[in-house]
N, C-alpha and C. Protein backbone atom coordinates (compact mmCIF):
# COMPACT_ATOMS: atom_id res chain seq x y z
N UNK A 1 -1.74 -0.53 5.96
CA UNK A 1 -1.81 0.43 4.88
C UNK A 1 -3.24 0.68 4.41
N UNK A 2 -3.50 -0.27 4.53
CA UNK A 2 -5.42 -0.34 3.94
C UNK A 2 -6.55 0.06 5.54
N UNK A 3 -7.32 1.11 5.10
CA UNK A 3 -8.03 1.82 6.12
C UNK A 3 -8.85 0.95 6.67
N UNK A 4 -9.05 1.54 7.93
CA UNK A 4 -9.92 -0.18 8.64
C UNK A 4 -11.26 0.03 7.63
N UNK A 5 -12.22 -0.93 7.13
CA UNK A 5 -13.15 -1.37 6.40
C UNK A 5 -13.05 -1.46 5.08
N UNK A 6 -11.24 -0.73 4.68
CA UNK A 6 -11.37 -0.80 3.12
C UNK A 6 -11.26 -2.12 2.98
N UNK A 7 -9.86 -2.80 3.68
CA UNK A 7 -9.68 -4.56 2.90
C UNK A 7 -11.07 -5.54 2.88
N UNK A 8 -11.87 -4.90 4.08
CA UNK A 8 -13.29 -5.68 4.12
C UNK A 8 -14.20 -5.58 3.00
N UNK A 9 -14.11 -4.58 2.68
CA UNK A 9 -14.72 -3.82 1.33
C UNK A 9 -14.38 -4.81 -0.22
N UNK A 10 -12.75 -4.39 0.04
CA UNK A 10 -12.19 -5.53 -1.35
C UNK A 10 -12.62 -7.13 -1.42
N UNK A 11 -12.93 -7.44 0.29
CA UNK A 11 -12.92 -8.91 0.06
C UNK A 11 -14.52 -9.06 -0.51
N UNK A 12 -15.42 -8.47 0.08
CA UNK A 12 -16.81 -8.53 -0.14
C UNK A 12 -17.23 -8.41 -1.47
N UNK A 13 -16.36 -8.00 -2.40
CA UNK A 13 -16.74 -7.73 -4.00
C UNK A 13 -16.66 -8.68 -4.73
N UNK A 14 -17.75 -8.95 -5.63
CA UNK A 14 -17.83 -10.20 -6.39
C UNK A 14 -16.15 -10.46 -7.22
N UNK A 15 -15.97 -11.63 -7.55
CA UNK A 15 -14.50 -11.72 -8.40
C UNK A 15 -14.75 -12.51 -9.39
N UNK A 16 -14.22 -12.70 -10.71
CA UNK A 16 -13.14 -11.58 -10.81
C UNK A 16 -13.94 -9.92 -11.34
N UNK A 17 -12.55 -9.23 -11.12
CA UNK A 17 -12.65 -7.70 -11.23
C UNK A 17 -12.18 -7.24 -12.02
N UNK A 18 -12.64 -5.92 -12.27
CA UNK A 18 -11.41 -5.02 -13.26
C UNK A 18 -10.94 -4.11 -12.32
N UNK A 19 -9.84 -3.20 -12.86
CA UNK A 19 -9.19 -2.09 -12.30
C UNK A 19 -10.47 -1.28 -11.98
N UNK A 20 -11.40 -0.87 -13.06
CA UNK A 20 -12.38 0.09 -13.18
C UNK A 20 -13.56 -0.36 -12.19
N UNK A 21 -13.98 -1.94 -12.44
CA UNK A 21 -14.87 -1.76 -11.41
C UNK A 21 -15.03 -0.99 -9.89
N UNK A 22 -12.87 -2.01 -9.77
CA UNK A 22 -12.63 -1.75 -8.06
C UNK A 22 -12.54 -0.21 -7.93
N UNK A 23 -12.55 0.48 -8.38
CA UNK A 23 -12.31 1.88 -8.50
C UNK A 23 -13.55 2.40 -8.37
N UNK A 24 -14.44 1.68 -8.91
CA UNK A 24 -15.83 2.29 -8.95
C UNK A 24 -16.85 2.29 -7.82
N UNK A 25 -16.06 0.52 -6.88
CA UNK A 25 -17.01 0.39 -5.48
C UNK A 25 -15.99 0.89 -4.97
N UNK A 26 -14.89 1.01 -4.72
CA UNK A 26 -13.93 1.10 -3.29
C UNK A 26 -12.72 2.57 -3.41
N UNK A 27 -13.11 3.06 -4.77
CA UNK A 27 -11.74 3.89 -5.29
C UNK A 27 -11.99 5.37 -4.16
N UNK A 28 -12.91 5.48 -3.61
CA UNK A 28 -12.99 6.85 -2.80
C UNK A 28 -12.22 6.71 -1.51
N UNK A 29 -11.83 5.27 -1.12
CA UNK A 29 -11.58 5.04 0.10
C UNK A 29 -10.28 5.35 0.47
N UNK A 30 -10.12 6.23 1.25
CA UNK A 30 -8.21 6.54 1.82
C UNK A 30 -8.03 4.93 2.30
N UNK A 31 -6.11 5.65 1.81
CA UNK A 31 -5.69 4.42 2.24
C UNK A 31 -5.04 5.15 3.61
N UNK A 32 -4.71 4.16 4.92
CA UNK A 32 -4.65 4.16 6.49
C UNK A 32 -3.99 5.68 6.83
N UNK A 33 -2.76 6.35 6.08
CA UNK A 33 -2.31 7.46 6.07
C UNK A 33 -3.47 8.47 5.91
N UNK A 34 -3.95 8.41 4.99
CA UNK A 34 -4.84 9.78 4.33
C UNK A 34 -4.67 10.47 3.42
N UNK A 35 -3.50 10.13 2.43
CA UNK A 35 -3.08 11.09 1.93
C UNK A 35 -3.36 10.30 0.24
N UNK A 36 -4.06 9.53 0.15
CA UNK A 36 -3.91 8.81 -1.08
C UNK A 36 -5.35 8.01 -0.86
N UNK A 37 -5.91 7.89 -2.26
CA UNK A 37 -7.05 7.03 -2.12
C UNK A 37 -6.87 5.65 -2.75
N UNK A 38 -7.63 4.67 -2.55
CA UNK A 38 -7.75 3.43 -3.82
C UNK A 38 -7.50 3.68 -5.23
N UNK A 39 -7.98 4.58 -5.46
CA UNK A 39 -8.06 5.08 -7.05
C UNK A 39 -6.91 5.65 -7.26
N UNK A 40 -6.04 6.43 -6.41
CA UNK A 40 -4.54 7.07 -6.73
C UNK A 40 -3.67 5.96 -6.48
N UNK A 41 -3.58 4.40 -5.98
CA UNK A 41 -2.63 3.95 -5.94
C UNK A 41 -2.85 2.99 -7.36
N UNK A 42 -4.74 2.46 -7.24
CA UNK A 42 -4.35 1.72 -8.25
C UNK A 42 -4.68 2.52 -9.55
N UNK A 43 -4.23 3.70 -10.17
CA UNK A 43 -4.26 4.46 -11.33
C UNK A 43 -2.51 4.57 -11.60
N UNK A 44 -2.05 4.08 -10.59
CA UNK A 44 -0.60 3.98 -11.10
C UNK A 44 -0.40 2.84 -11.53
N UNK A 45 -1.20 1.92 -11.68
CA UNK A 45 -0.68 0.40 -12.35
C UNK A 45 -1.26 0.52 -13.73
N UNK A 46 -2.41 0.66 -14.15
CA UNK A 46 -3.15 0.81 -15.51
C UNK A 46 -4.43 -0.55 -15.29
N UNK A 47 -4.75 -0.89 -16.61
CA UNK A 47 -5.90 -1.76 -16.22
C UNK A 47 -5.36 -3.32 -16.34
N UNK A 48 -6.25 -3.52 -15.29
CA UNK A 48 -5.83 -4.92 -14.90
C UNK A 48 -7.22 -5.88 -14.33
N UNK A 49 -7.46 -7.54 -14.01
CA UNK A 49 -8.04 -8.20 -13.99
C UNK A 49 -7.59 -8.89 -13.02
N UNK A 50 -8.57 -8.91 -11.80
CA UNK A 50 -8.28 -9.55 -10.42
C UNK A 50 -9.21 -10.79 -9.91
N UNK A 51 -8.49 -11.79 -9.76
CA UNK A 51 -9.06 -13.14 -10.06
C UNK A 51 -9.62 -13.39 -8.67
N UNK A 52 -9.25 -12.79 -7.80
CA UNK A 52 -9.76 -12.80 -5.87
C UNK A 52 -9.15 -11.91 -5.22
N UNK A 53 -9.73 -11.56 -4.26
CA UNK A 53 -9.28 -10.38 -3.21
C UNK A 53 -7.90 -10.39 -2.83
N UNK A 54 -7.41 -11.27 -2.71
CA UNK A 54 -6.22 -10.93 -2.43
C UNK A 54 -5.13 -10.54 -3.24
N UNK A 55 -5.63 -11.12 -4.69
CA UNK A 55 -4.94 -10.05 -5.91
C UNK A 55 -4.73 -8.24 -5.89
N UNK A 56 -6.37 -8.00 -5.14
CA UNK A 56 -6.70 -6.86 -5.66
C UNK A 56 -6.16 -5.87 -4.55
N UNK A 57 -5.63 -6.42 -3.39
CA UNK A 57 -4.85 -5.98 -2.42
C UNK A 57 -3.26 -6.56 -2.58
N UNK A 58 -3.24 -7.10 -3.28
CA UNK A 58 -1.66 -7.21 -3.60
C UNK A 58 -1.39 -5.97 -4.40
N UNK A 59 -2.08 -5.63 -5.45
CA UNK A 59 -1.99 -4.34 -6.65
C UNK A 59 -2.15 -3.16 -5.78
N UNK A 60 -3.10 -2.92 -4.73
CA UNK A 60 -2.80 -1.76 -3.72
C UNK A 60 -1.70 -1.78 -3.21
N UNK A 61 -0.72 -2.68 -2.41
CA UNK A 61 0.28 -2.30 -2.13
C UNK A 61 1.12 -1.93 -2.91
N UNK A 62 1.46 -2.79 -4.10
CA UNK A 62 2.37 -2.59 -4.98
C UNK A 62 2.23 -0.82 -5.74
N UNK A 63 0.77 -0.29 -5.56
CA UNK A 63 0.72 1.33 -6.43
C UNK A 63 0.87 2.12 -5.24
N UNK A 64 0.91 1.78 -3.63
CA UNK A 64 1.19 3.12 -2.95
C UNK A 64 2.46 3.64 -3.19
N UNK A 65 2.48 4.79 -3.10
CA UNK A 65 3.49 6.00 -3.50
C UNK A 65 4.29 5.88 -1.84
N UNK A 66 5.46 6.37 -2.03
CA UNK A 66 6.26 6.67 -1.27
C UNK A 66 5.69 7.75 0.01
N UNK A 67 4.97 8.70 -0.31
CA UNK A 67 4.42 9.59 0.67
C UNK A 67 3.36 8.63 1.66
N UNK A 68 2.31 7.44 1.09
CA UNK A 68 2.02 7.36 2.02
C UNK A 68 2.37 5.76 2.92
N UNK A 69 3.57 5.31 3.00
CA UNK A 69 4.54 4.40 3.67
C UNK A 69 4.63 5.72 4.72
N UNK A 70 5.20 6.95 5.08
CA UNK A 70 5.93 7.01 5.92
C UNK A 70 7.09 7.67 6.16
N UNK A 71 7.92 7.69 7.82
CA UNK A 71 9.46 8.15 7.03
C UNK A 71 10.26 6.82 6.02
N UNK A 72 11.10 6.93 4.78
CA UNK A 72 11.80 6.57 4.08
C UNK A 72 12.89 5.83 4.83
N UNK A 73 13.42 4.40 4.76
CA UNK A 73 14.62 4.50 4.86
C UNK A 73 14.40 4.01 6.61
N UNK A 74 13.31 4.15 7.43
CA UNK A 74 13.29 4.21 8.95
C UNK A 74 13.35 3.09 9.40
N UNK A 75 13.88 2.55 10.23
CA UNK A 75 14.05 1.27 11.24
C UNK A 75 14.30 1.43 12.51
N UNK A 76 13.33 0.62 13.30
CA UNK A 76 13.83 0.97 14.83
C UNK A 76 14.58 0.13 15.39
N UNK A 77 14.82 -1.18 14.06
CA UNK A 77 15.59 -1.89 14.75
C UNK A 77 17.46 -1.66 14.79
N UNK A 78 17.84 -2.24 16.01
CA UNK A 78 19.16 -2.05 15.73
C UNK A 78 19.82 -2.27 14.81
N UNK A 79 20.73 -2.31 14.42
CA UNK A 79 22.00 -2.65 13.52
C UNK A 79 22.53 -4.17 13.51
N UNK A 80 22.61 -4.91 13.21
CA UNK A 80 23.06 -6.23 13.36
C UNK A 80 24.27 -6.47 13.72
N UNK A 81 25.02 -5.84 12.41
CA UNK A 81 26.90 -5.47 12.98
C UNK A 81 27.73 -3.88 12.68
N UNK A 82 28.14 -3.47 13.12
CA UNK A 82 29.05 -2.74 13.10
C UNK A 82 28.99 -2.12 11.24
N UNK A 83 29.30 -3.20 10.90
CA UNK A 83 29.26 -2.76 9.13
C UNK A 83 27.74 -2.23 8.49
N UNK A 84 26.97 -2.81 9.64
CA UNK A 84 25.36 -2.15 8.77
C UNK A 84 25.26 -0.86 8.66
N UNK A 85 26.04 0.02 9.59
CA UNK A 85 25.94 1.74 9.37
C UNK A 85 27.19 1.79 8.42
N UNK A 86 27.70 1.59 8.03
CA UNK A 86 28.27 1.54 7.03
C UNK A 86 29.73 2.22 7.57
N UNK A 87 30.16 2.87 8.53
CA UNK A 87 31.03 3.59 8.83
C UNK A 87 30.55 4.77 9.97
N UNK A 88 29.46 4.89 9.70
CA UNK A 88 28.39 6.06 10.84
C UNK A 88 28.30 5.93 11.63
N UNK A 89 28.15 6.89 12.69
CA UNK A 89 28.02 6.72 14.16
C UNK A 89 26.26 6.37 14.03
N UNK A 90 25.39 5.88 14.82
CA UNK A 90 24.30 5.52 15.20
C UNK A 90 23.66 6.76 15.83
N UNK A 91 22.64 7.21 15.01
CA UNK A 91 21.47 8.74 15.50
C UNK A 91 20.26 8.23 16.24
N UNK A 92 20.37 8.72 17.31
CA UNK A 92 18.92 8.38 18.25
C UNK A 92 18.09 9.31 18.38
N UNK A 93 17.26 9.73 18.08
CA UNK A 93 16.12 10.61 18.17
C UNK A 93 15.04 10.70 19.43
């Protein structure tokens, strides 16, 4: 989800952080889709205080939006049993 050099980016920043700092070194950076930056996922959480990098990439995943995951709902894996489609025949594309 995180663009190649952004997570490198988050880890390299002194800690702890604010929302505003990380926004301020890293917020221009798309996230892996393109369609969303640092600053649009984490402006959906509000302000917050990140004690190490891996906080501050836990709060990126948790603010991406639904558009940039993907198709919704998609799995390539099979079905386990019979009852996982719920009653549906199985769509192959």
């Amino acid at each position: 989800m995180l663009s190649h050099g952004t997570r490198e980016a988050i880890d390299e920043l002194e800690y702890p952080i604010t929302t505003e700092e990380l926004v301020e070194a890293v917020g221009d950076r798309r996230l892996l889709d393109g369609t969303e930056t640092v600053e649009d996922a984490l402006g959906r959480l509000g302000p917050e205080r990140y004690e190490r990098p891996r906080d501050a990439r836990f709060a990126l995943y948790t603010g991406i939006s639904g558009t940039a995951i993907g198709r919704r709902h998609y799995s390539d894996r099979e079905p386990s049993t019979g009852d996982a489609l719920g009653g549906r025949e199985q769509v192959s594309f």
